[in-house]
Protein backbone atom coordinates (compact mmCIF):
# COMPACT_ATOMS: atom_id res chain seq x y z
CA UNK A 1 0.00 0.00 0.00
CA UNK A 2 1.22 3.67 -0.74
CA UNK A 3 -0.10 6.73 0.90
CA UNK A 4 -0.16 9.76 -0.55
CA UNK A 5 -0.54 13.62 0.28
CA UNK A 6 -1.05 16.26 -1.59
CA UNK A 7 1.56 18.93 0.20
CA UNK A 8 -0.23 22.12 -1.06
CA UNK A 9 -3.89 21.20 -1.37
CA UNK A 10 -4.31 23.67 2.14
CA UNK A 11 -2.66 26.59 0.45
CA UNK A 12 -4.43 26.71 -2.89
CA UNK A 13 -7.44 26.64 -0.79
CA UNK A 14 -6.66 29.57 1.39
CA UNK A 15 -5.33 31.44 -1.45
CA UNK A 16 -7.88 30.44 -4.60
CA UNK A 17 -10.71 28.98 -2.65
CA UNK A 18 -12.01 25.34 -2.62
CA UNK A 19 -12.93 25.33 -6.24
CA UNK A 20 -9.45 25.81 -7.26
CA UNK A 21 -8.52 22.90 -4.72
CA UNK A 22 -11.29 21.01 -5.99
CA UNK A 23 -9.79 21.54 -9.53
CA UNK A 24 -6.30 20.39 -8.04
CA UNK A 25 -7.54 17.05 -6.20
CA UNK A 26 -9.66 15.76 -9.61
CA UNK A 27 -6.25 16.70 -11.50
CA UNK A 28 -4.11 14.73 -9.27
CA UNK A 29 -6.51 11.75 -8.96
CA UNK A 30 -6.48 11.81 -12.67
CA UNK A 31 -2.63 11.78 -13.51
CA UNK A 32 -2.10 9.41 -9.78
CA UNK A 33 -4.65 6.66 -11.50
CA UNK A 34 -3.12 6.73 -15.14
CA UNK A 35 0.45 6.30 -13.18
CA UNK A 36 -0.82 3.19 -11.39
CA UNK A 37 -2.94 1.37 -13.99
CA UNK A 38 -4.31 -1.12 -14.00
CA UNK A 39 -3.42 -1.44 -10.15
CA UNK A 40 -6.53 0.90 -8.33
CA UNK A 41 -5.74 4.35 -6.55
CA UNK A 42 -8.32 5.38 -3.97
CA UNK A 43 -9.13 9.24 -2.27
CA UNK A 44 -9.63 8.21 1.73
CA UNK A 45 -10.25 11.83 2.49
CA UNK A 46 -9.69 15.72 2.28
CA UNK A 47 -5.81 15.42 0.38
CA UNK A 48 -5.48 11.65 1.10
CA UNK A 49 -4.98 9.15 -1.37
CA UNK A 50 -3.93 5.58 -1.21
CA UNK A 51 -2.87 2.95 -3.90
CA UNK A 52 -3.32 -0.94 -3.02
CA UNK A 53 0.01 -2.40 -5.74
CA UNK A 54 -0.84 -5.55 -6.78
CA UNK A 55 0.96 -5.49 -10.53
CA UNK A 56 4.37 -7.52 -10.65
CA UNK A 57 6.20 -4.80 -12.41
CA UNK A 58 5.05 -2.16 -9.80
CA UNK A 59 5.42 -3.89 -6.95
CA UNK A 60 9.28 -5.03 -7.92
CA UNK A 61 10.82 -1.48 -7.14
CA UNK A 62 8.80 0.59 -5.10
CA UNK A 63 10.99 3.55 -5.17
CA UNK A 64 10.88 3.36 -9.13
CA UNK A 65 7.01 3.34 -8.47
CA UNK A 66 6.57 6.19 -6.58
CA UNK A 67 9.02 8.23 -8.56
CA UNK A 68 7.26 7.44 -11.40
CA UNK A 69 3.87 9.16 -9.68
CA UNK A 70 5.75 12.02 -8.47
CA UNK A 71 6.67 12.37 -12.09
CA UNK A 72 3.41 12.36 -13.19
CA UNK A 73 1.89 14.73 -10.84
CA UNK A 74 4.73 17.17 -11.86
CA UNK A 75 3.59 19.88 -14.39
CA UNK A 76 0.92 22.93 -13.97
CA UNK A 77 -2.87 22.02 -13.85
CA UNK A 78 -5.64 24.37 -15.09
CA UNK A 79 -7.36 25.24 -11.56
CA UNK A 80 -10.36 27.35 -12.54
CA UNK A 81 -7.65 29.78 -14.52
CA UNK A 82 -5.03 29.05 -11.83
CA UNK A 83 -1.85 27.42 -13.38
CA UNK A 84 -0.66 25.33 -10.14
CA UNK A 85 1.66 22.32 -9.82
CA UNK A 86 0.40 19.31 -7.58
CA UNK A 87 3.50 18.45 -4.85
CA UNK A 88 3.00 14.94 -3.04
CA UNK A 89 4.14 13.21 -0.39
CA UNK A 90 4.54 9.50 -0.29
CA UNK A 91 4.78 6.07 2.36
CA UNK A 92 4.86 2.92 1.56
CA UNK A 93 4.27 -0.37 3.06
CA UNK A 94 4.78 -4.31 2.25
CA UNK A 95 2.47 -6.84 3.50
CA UNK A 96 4.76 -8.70 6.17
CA UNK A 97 4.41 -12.07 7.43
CA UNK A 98 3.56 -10.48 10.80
CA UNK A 99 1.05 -8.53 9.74
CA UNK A 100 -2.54 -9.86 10.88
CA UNK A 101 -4.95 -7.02 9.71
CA UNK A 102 -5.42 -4.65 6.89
CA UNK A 103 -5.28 -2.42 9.39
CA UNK A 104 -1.18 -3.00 10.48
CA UNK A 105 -0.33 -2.17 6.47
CA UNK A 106 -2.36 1.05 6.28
CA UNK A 107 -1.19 2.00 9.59
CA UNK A 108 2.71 1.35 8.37
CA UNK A 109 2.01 3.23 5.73
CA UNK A 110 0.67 5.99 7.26
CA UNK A 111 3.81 6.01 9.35
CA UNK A 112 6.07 6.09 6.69
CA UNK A 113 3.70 9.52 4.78
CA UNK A 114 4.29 10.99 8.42
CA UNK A 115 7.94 10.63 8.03
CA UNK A 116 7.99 11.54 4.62
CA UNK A 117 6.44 14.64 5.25
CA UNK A 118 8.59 15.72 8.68
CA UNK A 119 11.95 14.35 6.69
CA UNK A 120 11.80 14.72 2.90
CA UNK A 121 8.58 16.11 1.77
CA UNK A 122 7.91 16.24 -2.03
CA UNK A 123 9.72 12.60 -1.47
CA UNK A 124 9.01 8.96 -0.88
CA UNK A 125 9.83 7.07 2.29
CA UNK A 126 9.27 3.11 2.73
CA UNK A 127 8.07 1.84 5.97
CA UNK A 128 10.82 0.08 8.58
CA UNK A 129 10.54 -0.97 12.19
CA UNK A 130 10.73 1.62 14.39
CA UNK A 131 9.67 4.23 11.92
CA UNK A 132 6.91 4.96 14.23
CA UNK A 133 9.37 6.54 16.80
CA UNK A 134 8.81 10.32 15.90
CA UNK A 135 5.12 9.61 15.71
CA UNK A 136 5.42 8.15 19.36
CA UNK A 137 7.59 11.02 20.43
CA UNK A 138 5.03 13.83 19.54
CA UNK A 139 1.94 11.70 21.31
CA UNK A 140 4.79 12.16 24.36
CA UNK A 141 5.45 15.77 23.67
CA UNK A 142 1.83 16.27 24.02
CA UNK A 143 1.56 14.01 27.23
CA UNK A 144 4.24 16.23 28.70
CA UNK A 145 2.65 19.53 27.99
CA UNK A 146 -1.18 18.47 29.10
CA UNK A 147 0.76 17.33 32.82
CA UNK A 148 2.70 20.48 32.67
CA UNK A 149 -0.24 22.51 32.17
CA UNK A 150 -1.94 20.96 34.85
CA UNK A 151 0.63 20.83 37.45
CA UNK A 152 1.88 24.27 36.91
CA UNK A 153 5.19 23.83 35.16
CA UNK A 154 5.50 26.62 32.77
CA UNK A 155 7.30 29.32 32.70
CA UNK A 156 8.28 32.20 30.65
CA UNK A 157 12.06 33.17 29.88
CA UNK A 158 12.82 36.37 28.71
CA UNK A 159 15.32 37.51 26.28
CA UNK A 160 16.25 41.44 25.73
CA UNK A 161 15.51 43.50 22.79
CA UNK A 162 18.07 46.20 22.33
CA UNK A 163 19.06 49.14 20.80
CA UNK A 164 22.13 47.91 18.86
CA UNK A 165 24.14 51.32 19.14
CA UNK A 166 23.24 52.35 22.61
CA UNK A 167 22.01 49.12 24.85
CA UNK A 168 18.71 51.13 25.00
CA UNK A 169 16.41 48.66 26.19
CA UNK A 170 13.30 48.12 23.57
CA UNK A 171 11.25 45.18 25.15
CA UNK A 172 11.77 41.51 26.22
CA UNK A 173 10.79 38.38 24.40
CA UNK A 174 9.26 36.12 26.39
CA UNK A 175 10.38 31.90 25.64
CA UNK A 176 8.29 29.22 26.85
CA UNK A 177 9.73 26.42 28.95
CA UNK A 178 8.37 23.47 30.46
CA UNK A 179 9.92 21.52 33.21
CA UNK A 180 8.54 17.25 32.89
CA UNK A 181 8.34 15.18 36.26
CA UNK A 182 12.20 14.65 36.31
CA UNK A 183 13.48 18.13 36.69
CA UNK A 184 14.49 18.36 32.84
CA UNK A 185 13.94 21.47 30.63
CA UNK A 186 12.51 21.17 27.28
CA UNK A 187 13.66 23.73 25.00
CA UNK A 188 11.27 25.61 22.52
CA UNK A 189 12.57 23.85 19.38
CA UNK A 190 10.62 20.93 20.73
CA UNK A 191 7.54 22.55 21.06
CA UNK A 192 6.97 22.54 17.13
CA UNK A 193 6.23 19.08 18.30
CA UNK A 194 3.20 20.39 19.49
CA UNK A 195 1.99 22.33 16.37
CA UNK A 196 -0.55 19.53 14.97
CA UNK A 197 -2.10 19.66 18.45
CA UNK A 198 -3.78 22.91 18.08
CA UNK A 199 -5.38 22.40 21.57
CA UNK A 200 -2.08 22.15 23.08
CA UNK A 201 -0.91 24.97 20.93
CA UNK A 202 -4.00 27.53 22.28
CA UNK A 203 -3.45 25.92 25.85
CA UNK A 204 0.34 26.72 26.09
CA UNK A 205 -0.24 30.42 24.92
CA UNK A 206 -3.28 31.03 27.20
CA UNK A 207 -0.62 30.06 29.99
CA UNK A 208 2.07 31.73 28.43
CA UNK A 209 -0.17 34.93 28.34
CA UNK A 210 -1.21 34.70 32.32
CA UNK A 211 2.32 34.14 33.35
CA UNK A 212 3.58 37.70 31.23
CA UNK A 213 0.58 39.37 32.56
CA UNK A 214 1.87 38.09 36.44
CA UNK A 215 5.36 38.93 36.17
CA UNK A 216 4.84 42.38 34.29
CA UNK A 217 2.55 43.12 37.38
CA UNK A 218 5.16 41.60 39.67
CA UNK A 219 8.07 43.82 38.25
CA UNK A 220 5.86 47.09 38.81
CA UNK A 221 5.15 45.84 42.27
CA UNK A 222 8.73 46.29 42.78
CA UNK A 223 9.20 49.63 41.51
CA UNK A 224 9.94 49.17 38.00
CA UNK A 225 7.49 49.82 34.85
CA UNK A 226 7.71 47.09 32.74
CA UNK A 227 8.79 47.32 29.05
CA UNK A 228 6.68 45.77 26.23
CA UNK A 229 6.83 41.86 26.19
CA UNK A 230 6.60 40.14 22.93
CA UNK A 231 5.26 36.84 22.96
CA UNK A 232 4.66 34.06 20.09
CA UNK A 233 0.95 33.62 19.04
CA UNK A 234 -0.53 30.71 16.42
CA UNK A 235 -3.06 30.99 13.88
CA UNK A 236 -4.58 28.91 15.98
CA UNK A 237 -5.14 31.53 18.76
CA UNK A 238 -6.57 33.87 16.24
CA UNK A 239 -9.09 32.26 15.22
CA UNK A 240 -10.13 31.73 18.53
CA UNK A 241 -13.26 33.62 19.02
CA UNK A 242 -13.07 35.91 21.51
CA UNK A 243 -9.32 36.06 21.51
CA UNK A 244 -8.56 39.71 21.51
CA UNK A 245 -11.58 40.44 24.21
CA UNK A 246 -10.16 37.24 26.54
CA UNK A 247 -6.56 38.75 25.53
CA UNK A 248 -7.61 42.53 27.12
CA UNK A 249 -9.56 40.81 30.27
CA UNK A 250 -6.36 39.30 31.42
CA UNK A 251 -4.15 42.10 31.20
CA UNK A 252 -6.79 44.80 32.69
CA UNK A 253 -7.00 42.22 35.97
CA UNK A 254 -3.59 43.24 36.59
CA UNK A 255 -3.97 46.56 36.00
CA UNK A 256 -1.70 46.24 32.57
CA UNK A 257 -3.15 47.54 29.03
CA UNK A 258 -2.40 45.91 25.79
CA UNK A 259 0.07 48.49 24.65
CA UNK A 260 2.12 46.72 26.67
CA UNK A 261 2.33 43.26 24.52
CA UNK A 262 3.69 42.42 21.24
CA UNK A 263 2.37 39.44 19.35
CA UNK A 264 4.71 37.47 17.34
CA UNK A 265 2.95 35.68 14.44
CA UNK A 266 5.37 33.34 12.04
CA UNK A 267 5.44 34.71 8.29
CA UNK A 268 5.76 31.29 7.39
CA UNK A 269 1.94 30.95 7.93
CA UNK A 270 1.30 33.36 5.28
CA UNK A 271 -1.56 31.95 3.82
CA UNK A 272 -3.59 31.74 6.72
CA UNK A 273 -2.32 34.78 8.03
CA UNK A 274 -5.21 36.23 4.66
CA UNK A 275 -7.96 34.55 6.29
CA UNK A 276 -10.70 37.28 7.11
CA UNK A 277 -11.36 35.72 10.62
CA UNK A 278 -7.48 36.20 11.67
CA UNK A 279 -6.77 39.29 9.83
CA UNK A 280 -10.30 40.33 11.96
CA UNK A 281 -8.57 39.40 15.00
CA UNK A 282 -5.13 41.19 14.41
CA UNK A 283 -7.02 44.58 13.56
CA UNK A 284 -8.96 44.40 16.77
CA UNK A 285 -5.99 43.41 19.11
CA UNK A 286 -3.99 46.74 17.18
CA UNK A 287 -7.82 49.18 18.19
CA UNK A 288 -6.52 47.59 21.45
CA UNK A 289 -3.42 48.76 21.72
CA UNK A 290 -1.67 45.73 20.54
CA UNK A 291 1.64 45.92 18.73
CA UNK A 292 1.75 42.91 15.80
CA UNK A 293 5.36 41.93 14.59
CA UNK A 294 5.65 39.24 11.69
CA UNK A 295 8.17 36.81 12.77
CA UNK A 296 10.84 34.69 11.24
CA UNK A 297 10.60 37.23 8.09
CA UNK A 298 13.09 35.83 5.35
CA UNK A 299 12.90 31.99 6.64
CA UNK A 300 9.67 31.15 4.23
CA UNK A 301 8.64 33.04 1.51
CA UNK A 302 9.25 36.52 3.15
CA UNK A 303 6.63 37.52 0.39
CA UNK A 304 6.94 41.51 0.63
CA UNK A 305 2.81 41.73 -0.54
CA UNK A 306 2.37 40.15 2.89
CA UNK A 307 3.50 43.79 4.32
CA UNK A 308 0.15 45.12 2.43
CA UNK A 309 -2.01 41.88 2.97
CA UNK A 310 -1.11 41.84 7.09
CA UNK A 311 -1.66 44.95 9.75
CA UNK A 312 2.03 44.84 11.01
CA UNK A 313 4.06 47.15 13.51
CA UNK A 314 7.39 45.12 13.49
CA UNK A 315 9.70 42.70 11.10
CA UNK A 316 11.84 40.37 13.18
CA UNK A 317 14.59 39.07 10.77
CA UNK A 318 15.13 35.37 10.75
CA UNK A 319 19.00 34.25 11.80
CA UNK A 320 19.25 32.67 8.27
CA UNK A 321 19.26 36.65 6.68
CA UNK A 322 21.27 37.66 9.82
CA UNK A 323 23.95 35.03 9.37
CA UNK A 324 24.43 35.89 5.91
CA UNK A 325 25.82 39.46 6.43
CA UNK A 326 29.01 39.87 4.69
CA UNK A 327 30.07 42.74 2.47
CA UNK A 328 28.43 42.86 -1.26
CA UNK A 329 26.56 39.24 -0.52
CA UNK A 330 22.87 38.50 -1.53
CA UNK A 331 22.27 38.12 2.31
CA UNK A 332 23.53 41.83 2.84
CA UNK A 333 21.90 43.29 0.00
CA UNK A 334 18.38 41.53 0.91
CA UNK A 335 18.67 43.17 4.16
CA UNK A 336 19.54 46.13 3.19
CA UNK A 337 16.40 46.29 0.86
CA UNK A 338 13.58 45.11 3.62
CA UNK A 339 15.13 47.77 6.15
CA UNK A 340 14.49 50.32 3.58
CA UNK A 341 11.07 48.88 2.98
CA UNK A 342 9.97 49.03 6.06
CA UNK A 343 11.29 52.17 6.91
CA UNK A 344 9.19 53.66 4.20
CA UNK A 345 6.09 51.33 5.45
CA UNK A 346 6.83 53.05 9.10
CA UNK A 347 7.76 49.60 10.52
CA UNK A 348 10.10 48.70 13.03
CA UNK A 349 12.90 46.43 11.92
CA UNK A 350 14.42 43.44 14.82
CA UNK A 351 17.01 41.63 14.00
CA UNK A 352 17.29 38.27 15.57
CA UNK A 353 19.88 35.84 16.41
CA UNK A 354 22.98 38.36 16.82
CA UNK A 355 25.44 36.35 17.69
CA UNK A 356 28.44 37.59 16.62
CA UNK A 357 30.47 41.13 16.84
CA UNK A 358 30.88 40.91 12.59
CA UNK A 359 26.90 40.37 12.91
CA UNK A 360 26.58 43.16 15.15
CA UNK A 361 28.55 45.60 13.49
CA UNK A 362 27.31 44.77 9.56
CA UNK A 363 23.64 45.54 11.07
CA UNK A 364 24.93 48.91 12.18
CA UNK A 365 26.41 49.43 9.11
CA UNK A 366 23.11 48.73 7.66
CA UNK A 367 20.87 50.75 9.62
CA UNK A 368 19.24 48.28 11.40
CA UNK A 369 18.65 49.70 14.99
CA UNK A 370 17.15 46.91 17.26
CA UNK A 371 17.97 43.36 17.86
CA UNK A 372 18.60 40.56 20.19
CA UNK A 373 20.52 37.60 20.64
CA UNK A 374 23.06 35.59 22.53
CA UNK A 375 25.94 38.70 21.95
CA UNK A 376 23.27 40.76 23.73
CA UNK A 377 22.11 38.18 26.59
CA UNK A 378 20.37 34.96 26.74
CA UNK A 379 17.02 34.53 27.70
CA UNK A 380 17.07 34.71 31.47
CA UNK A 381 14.49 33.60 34.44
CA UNK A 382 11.87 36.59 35.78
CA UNK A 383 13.59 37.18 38.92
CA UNK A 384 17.06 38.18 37.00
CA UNK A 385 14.67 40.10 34.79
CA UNK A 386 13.71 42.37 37.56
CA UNK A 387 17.18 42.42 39.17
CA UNK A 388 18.60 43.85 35.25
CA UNK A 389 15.72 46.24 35.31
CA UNK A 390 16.65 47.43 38.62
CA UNK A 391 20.23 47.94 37.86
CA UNK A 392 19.28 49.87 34.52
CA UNK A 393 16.70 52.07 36.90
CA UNK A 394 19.24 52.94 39.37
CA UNK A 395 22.14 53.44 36.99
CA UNK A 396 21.72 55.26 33.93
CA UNK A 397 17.97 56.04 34.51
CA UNK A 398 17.13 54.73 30.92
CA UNK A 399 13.83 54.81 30.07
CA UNK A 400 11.81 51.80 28.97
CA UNK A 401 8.56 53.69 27.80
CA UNK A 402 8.29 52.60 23.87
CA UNK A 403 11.48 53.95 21.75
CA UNK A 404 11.70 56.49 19.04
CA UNK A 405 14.08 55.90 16.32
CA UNK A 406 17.67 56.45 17.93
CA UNK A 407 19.39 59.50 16.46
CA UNK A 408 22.34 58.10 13.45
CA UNK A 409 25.39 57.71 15.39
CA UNK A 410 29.03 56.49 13.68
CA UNK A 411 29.49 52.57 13.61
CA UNK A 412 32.81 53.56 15.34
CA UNK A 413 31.56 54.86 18.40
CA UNK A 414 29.16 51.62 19.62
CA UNK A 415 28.65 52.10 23.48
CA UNK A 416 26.59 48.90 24.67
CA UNK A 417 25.71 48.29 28.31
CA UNK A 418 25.75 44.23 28.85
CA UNK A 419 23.61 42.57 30.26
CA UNK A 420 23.81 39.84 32.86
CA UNK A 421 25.18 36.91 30.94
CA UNK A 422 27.53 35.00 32.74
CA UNK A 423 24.93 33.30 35.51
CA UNK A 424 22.19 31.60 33.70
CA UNK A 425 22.60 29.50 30.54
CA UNK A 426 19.85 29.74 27.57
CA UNK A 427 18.05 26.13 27.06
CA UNK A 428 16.73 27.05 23.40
């Protein structure tokens, strides 16, 4: 048995509509059928499609097989005046002399599409024992989170955002962590685990957002205003209904408006990102006060009509445009082009993942003003949040209202104040 996918069946529909995607499943069917002839291809649901081999010749090389339906989905189909090229996915599995059931075989394959599509998507992967491991990993991931939820073990880190000529402080960035039954951390990066588990997805920002509104009204308990807090946000959450209004409650309990928050929302989600019910939401959480930044710009399509299409205050540059500044090279110059972009749009340019002091100083160089990354500090616990604040209050008397643009300065005059760095490592 093969199992198939069709990779961009969601996109066409959030782009063209359903009739377009209807025009793109009947094409696929179409050229997947004449590929597998006589042998019998079957649609199992929404972009699903399996194929039951039976044919000698097919069944001899089942790589061969599945390149040759990969080859025959490639090319544009007519969807209602659309030109759009089907992309698939593919698993495969061989009746076994264990297997009992129909059942085991569509489940192998199944396992196998999974891994396809975490591990070479637009590919083919054949199932083997213990393929089922990442599968089994994520139902974990999710285990962990529910009990973590429940018992109380999440907690926000907080990395600064900085002026990158002055140290002025701009805001914080608040990291999820969760801590499992055994003491150990689990970074962010496994949290993606968590992203087809859109329960678990709205669950960990709702806690996420109550434990930013506590320690914001914790820090001005002990004398210090808080600066604005940006904090990662799904799709997911905006469609939510209610969201913004739920959003506002919270923060107005402790005596905290939303001009204090920034939402981070992933550019990679760009097509949803057009739906009217989230583009709805992120106007009404702006009325609110609400600052929206597009994240991870430059790690997807970093399509520039998504500047026009999306209400946004801020770009945050991904690492991979940041780690590609070197004199005269594309990276550079692509930079160089979305800071003047944005400028003219009247948006606020971060860039994230500084790193380095060649980083640091080609973003000056640039004209980028505000970033954040290890070079500056690594996220750090609440309680060393205040302590930094304090220090900044009682030394320099910086303020940390929202920034205007800082003043040009030369690139050879940089005066940074530090952070605390040398006490508490970062887990991401």
């Amino acid at each position: 048995m093969l199992a198939l996918d069709l990779d961009n069946l969601k996109d066409v529909n959030d782009a063209y509509g359903h009739h377009a995607g209807d025009r793109l499943l009947e094409t696929a069917a179409t050229r997947i059928a004449a590929a597998v002839a006589p042998d019998v291809t079957y649609r199992i649901g929404g972009d699903e499609f399996a194929i039951i081999l039976e044919s000698p010749e097919l069944l001899a090389d089942l790589e061969a097989t599945a390149r040759r339906i990969l080859s025959a989905l490639t090319g544009p189909a007519d969807c209602e005046g659309i030109r759009i090229n089907p992309q698939a996915s593919i698993g495969g599995a061989i009746v076994g002399a264990s297997d009992q059931t129909p059942e085991t075989v569509h489940r192998n394959a199944d396992h196998a599409l999974y891994f396809a599509k975490e591990t070479s998507r637009g590919g083919f992967i054949r199932y083997w024992p213990g393929i089922g491991t990442p599968i089994t990993e994520r139902t974990r991931i999710h285990q962990a989170i529910e009990e973590a939820l429940h018992n109380h073990r999440i907690e926000a880190w907080y990395q600064p955002i900085t002026c990158l000529r002055s140290g002025r402080l701009f805001g914080l960035e608040a990291y999820c962590r969760l801590t499992t039954r055994n003491g150990q951390v689990i970074p962010p990066a496994a949290f993606a685990l968590a992203d087809s588990n859109s329960n678990a997805s709205f669950q960990l920002t709702k806690a996420m957002l109550r434990i930013i509104a506590r320690d914001m009204a914790n820090w001005r308990r002990n004398g210090v205003e808080p600066p604005a807090v940006a904090v990662n946000i799904t799709t997911t959450d905006l469609r939510s209904p209610g969201f913004d209004q739920d959003v506002c409650a919270l923060f107005e309990a402790h005596n905290l408006d939303l001009s204090c928050v920034i939402f981070d929302i992933d550019e990679s989600l760009h097509f949803e990102l057009r739906e009217p019910a989230v583009i709805g939401t992120i106007r009404r959480l702006r009325a609110l006060g609400a600052r929206i930044a597009l994240d991870d710009f430059g790690k997807g399509f970093a399509s520039l009509t998504n500047l026009t299409a999306i209400p946004v205050d801020i770009l945050k540059l991904d690492p991979t445009l940041t780690d590609q500044l070197e004199p005269s090279a594309p990276g550079t110059v692509l930079v160089s082009g979305i800071l003047a972009i944005a400028e003219d749009l009247g948006m606020t340019i971060i860039a994230a993942g500084v790193e380095s002091e060649s980083c640091h100083g080609q973003l000056l160089r640039l004209g980028c003003d505000w970033g954040q990354g290890h070079l500056i500090s690594p996220a750090v616990r609440r309680q060393e949040v205040l302590t930094m604040l304090q220090n900044r209050r009682n030394g320099d008397g910086t303020t940390l209202s929202w920034p205007e643009r800082e003043p040009p300065t030369s690139a050879g005059s940089i005066h940074r104040q530090p952070y605390n760095t040398g006490t508490c490592a970062d887990v991401a």
